[in-house]
N, C-alpha and C. Protein backbone atom coordinates (compact mmCIF):
# COMPACT_ATOMS: atom_id res chain seq x y z
N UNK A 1 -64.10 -56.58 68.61
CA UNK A 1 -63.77 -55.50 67.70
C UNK A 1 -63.26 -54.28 68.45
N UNK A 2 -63.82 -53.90 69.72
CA UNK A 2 -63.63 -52.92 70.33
C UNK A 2 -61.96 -53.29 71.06
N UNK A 3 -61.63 -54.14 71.03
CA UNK A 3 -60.21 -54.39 72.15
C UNK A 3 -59.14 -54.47 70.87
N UNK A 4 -59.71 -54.48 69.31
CA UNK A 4 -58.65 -54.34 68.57
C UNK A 4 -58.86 -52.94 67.81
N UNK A 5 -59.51 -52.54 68.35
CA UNK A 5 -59.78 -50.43 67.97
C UNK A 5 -58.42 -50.19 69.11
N UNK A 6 -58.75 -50.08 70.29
CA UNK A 6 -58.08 -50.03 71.54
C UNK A 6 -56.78 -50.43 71.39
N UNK A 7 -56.72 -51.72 71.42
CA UNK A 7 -54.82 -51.96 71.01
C UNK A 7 -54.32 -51.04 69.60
N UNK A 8 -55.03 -51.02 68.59
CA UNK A 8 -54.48 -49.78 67.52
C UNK A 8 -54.01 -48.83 68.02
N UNK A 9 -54.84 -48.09 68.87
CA UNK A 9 -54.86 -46.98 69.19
C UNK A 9 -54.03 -46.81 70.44
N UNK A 10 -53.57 -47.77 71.19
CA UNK A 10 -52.80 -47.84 72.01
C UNK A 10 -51.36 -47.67 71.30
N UNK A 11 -51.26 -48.49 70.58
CA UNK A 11 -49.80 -49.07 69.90
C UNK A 11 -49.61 -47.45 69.40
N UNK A 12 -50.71 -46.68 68.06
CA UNK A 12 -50.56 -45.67 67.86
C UNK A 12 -49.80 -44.60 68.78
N UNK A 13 -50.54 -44.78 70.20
CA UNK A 13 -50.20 -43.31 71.25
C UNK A 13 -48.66 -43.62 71.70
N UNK A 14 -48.38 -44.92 71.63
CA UNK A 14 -47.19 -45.53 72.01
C UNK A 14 -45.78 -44.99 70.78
N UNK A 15 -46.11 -45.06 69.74
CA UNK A 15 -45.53 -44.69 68.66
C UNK A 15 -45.39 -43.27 68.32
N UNK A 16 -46.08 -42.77 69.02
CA UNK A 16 -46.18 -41.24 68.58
C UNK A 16 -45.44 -40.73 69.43
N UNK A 17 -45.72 -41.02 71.10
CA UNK A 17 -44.89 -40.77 71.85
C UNK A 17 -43.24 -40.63 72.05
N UNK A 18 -43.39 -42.01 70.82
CA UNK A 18 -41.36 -42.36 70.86
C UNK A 18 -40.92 -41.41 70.15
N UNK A 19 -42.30 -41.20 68.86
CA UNK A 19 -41.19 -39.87 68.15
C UNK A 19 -41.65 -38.30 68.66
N UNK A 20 -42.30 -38.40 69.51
CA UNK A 20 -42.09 -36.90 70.18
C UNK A 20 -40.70 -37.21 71.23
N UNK A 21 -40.43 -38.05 71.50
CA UNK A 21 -38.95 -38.21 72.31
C UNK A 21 -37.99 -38.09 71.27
N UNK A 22 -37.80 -38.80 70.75
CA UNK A 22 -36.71 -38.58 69.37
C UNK A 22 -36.76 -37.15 68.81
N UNK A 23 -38.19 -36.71 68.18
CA UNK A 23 -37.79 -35.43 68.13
C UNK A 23 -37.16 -33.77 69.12
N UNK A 24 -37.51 -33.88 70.24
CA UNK A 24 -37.30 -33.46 71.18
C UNK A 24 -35.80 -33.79 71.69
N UNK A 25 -35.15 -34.72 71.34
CA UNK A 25 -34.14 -34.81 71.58
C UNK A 25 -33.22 -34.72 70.78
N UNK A 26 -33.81 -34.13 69.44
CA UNK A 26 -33.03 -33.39 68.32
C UNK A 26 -33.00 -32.35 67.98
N UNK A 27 -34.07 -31.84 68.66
CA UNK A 27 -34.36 -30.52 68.83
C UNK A 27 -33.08 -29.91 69.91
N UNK A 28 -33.48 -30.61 71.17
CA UNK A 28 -32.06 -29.96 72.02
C UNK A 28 -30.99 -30.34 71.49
N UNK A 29 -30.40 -31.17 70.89
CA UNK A 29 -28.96 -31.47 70.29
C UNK A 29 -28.98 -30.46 69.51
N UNK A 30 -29.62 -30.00 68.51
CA UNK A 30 -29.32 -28.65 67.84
C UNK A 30 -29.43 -27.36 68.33
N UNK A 31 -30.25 -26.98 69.28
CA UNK A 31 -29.94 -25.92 70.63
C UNK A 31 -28.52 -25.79 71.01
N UNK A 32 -28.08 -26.39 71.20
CA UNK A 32 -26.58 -26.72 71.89
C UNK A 32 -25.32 -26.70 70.89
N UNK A 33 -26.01 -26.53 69.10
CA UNK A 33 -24.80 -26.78 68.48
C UNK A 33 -24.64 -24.60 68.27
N UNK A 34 -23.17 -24.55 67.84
CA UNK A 34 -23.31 -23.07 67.66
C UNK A 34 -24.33 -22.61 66.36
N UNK A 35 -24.97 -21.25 66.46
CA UNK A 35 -25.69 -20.61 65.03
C UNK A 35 -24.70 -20.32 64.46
N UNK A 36 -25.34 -20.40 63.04
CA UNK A 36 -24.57 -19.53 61.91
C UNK A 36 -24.94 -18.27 61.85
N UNK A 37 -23.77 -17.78 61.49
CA UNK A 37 -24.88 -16.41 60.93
C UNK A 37 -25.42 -16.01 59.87
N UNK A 38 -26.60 -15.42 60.02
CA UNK A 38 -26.85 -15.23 58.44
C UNK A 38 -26.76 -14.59 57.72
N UNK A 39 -26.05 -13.00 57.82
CA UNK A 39 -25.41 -12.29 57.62
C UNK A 39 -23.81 -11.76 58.07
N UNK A 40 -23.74 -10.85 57.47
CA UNK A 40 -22.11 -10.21 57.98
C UNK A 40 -22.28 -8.82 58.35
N UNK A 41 -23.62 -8.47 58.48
CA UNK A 41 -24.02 -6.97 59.17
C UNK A 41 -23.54 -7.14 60.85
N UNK A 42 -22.85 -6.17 61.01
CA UNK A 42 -22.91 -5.86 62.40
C UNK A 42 -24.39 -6.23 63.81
N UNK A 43 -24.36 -5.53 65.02
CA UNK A 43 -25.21 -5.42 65.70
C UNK A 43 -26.17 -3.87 65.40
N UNK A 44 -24.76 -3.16 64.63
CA UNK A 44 -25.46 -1.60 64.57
C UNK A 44 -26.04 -1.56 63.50
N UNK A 45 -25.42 -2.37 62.45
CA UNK A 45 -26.13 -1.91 60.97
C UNK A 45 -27.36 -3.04 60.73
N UNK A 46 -27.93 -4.16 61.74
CA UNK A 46 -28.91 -4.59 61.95
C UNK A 46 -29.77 -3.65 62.44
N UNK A 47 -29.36 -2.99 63.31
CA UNK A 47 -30.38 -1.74 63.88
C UNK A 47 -30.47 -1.38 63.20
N UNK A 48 -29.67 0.01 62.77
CA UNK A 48 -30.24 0.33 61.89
C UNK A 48 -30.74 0.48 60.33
N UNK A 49 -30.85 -0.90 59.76
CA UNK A 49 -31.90 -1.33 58.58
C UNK A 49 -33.02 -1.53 59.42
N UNK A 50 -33.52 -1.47 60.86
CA UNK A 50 -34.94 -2.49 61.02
C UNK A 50 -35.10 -0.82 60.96
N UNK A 51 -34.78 0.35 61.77
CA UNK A 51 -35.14 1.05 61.53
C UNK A 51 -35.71 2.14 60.52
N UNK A 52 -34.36 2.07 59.43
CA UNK A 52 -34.81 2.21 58.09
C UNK A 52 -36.37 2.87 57.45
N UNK A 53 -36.87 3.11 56.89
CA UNK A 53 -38.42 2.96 56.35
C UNK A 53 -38.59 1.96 55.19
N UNK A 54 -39.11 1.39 55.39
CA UNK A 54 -39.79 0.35 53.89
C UNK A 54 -39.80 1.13 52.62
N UNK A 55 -39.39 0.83 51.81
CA UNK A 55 -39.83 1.29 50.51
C UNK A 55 -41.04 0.89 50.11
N UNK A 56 -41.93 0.15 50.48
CA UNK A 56 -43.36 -0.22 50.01
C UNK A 56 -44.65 0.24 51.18
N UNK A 57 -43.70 1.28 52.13
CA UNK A 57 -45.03 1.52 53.26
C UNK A 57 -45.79 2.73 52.56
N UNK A 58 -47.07 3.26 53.20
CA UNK A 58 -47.61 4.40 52.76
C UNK A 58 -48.22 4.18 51.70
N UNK A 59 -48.28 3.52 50.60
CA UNK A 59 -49.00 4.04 49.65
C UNK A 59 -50.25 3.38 49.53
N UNK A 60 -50.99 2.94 50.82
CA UNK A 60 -51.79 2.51 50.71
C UNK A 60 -52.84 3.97 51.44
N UNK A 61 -52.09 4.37 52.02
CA UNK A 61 -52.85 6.05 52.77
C UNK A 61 -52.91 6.85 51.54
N UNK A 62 -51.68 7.06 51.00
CA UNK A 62 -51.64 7.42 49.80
C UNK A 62 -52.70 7.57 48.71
N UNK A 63 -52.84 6.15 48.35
CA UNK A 63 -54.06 6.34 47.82
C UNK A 63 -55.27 6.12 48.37
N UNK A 64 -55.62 6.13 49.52
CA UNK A 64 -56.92 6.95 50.10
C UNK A 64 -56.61 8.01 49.80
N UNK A 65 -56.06 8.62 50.66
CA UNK A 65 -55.63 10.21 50.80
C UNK A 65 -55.90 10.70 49.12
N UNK A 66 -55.89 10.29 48.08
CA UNK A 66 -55.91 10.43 46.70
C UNK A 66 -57.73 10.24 46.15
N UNK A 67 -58.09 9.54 47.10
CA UNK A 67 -59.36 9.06 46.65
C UNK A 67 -60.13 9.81 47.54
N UNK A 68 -60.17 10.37 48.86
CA UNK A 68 -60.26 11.74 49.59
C UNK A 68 -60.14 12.29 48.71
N UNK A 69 -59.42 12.97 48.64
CA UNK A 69 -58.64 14.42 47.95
C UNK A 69 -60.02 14.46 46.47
N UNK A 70 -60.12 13.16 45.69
CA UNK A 70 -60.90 13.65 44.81
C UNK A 70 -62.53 13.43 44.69
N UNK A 71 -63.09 13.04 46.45
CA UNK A 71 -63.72 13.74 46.78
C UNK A 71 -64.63 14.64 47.11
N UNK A 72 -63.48 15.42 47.77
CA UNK A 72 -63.55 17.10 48.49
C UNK A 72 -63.51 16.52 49.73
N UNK A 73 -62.68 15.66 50.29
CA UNK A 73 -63.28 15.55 51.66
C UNK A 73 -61.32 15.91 52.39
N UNK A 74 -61.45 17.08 52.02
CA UNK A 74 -59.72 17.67 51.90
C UNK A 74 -58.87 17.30 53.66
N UNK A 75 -59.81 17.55 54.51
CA UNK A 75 -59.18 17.44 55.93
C UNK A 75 -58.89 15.99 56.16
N UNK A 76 -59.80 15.26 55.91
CA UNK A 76 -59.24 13.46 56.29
C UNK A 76 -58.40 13.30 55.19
N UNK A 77 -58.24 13.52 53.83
CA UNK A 77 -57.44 13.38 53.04
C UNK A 77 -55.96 13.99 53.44
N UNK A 78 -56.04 15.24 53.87
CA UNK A 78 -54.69 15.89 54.73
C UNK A 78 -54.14 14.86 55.83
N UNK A 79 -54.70 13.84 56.75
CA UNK A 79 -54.20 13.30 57.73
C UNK A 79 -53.83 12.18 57.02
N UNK A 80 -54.46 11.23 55.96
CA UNK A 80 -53.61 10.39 55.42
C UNK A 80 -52.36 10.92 54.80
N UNK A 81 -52.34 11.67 54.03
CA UNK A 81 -51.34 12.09 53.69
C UNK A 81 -50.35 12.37 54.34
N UNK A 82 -50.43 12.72 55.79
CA UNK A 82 -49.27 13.13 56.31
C UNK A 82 -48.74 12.03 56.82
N UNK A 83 -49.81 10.65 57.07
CA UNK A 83 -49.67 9.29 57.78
C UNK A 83 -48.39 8.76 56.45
N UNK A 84 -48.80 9.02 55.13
CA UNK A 84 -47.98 8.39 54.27
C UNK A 84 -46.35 8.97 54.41
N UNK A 85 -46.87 10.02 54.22
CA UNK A 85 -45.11 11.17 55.01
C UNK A 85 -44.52 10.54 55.97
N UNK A 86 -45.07 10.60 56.93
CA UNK A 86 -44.71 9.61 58.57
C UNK A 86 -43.80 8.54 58.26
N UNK A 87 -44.73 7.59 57.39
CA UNK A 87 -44.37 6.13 56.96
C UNK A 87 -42.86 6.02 56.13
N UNK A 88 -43.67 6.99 55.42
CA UNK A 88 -42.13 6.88 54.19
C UNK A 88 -41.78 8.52 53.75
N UNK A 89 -40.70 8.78 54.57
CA UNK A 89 -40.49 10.60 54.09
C UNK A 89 -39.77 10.52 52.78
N UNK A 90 -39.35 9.68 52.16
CA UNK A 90 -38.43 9.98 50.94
C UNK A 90 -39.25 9.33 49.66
N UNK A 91 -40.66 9.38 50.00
CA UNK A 91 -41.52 9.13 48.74
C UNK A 91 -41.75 10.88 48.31
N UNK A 92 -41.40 11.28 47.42
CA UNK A 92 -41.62 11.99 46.60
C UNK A 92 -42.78 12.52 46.49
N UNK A 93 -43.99 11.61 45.67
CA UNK A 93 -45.07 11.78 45.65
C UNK A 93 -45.78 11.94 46.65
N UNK A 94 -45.65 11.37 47.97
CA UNK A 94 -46.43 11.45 49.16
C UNK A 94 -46.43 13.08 49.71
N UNK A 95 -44.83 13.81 49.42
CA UNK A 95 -45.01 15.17 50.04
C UNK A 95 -45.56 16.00 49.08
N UNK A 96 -45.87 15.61 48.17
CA UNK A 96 -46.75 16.29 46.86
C UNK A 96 -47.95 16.31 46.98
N UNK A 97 -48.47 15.30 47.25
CA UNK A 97 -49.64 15.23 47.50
C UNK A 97 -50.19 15.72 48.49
N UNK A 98 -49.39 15.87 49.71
CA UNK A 98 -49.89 16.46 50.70
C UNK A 98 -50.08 17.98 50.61
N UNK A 99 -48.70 18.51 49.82
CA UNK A 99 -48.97 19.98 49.65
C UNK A 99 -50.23 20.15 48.80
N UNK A 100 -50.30 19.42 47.48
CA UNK A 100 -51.53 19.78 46.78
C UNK A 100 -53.15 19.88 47.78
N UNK A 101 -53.09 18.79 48.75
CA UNK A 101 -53.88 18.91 49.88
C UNK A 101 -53.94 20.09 50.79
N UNK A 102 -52.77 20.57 50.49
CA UNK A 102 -52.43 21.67 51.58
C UNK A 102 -53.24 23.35 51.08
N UNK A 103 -53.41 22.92 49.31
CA UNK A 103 -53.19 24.05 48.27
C UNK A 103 -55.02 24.38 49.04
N UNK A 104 -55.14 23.27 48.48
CA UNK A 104 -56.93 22.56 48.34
C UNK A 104 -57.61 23.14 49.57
N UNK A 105 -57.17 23.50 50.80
CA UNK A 105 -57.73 23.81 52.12
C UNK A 105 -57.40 25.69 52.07
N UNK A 106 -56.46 25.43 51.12
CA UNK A 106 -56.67 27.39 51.74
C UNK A 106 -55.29 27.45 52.09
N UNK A 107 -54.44 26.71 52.89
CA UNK A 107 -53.56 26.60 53.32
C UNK A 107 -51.85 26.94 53.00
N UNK A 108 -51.39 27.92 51.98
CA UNK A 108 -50.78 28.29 51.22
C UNK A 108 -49.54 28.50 51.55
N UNK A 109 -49.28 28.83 52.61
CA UNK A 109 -47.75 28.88 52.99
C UNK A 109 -46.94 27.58 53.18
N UNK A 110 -47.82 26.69 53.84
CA UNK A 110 -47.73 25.52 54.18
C UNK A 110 -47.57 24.69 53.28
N UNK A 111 -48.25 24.81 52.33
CA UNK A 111 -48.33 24.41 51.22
C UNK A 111 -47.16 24.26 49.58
N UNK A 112 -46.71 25.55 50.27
CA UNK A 112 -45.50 26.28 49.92
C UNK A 112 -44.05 25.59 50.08
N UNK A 113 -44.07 25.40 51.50
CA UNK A 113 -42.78 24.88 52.25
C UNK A 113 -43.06 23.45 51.91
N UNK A 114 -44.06 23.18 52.07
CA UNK A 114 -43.55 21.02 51.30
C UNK A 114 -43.58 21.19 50.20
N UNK A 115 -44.19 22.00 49.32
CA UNK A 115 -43.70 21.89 47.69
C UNK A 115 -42.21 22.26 47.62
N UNK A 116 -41.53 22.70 48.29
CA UNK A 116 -39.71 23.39 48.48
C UNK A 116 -39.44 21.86 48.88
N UNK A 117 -39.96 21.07 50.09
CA UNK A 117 -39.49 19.69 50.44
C UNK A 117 -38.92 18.76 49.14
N UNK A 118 -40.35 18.85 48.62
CA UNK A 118 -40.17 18.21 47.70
C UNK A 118 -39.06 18.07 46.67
N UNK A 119 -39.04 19.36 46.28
CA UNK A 119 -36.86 19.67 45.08
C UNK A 119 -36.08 19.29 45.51
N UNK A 120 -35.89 18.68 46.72
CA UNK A 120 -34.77 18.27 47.31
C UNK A 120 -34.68 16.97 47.18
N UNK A 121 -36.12 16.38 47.22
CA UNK A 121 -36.21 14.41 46.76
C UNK A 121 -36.08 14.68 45.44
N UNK A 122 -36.82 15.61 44.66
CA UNK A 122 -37.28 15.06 43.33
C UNK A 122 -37.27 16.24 42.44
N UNK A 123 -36.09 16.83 41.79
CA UNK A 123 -35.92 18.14 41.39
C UNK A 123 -37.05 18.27 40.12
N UNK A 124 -36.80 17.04 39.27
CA UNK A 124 -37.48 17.05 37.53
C UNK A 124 -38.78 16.70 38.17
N UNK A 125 -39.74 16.89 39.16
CA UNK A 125 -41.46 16.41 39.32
C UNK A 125 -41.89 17.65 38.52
N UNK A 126 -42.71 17.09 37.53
CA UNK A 126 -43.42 18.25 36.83
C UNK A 126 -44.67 18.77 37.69
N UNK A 127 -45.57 17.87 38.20
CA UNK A 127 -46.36 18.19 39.24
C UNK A 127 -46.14 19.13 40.48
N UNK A 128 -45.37 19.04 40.89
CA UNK A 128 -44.69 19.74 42.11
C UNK A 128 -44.32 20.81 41.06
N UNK A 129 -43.27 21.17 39.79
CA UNK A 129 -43.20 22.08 39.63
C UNK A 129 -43.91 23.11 39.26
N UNK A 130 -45.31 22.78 38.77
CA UNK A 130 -46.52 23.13 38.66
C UNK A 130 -47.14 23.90 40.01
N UNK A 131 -46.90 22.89 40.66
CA UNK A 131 -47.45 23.80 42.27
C UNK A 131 -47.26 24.64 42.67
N UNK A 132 -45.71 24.65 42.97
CA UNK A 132 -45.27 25.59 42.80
C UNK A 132 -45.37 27.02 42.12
N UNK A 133 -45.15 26.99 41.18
CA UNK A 133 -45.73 28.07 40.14
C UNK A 133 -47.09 29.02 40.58
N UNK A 134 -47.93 27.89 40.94
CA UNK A 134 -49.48 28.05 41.16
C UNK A 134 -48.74 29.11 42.66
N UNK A 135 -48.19 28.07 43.10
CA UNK A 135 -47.97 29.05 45.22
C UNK A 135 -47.39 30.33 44.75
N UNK A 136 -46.59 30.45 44.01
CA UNK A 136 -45.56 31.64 44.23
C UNK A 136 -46.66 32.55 43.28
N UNK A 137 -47.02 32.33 42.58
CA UNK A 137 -48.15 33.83 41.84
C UNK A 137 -49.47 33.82 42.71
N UNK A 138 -50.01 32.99 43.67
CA UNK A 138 -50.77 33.35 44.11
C UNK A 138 -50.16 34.05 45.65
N UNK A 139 -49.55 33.71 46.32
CA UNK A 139 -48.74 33.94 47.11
C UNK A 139 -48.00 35.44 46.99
N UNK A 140 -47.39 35.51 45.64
CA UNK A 140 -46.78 36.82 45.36
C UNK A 140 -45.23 36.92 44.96
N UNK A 141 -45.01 35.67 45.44
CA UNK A 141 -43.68 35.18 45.90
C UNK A 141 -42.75 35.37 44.18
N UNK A 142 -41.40 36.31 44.27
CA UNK A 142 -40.76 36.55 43.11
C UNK A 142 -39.09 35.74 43.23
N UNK A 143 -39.27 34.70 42.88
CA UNK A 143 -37.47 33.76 43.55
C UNK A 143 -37.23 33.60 42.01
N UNK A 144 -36.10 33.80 41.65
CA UNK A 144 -35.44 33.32 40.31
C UNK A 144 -35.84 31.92 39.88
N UNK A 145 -36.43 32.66 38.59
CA UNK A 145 -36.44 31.50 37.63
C UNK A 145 -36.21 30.14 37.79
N UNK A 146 -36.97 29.06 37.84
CA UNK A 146 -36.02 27.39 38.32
C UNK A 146 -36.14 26.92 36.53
N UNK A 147 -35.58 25.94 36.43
CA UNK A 147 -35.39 25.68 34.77
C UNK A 147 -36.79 25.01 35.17
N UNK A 148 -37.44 25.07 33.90
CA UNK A 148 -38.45 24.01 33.87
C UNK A 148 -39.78 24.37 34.28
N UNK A 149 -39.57 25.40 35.03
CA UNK A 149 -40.78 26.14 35.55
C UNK A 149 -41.54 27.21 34.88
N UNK A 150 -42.41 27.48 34.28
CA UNK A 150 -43.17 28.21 33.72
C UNK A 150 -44.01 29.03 34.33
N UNK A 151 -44.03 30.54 34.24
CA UNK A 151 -44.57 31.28 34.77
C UNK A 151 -45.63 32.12 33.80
């Protein structure tokens, strides 16, 4: 019984072997044939998309930084937030949130200048325009009228 386990298992290692040769030798035949490409982007405009930012990064700081923020635990909530900024600067909400973080610490000037960031991504944010409002009367600050803004 044992010398026909053995020849199985021989014949097996024997068989396996041939097709690790066969495969291996189809493997290099296709090494050797030219790639396609898989696009029609350049070398530069490959760069820069890897560089790019994700549209789906950050909002996972985000909402910590959100779940901080409500809290009170305003300073670790401030560093996610800025991690989400980092990640993705043209999220809207992320520089909102950070200023509202910014409001929350005392921090008012600062607070000020990323709520201004913000009109430039996202003119109609009612939130931000709210903040605003809040910075410039506590602040003192008298700038013409923005539509939409209520004083």
């Amino acid at each position: 019984m044992f010398d026909t386990l053995a020849k199985s298992q021989g014949a097996y290692r024997a068989t396996d072997s041939r097709q690790r040769n066969v495969m291996a030798k189809m493997c290099k035949e296709q090494s050797m044939m030219p790639r396609k490409k898989k696009d029609n982007l350049s070398q530069d405009e490959r760069k820069e998309n890897a560089l790019r930012p994700c549209p789906y990064l950050g909002y996972d700081r985000d909402e910590l930084g959100m779940y901080l923020l409500s809290r009170g635990a305003y300073k670790i909530a401030e560093s996610q937030f800025r991690r989400a900024v980092w990640l993705n600067p043209f999220e809207c909400r992320f520089v909102c949130h950070l200023a509202w973080c910014l409001y929350k610490l005392g921090r008012d000037i600062e607070a000020y200048d990323w709520a201004t960031k913000v009109l430039s991504l996202d003119p109609d944010s009612l939130e931000n325009k709210h903040l605003i409002a809040l910075l410039e009367r506590k602040l003192g600050i008298r700038e013409p009228k923005r539509p939409g803004v209520h004083k």
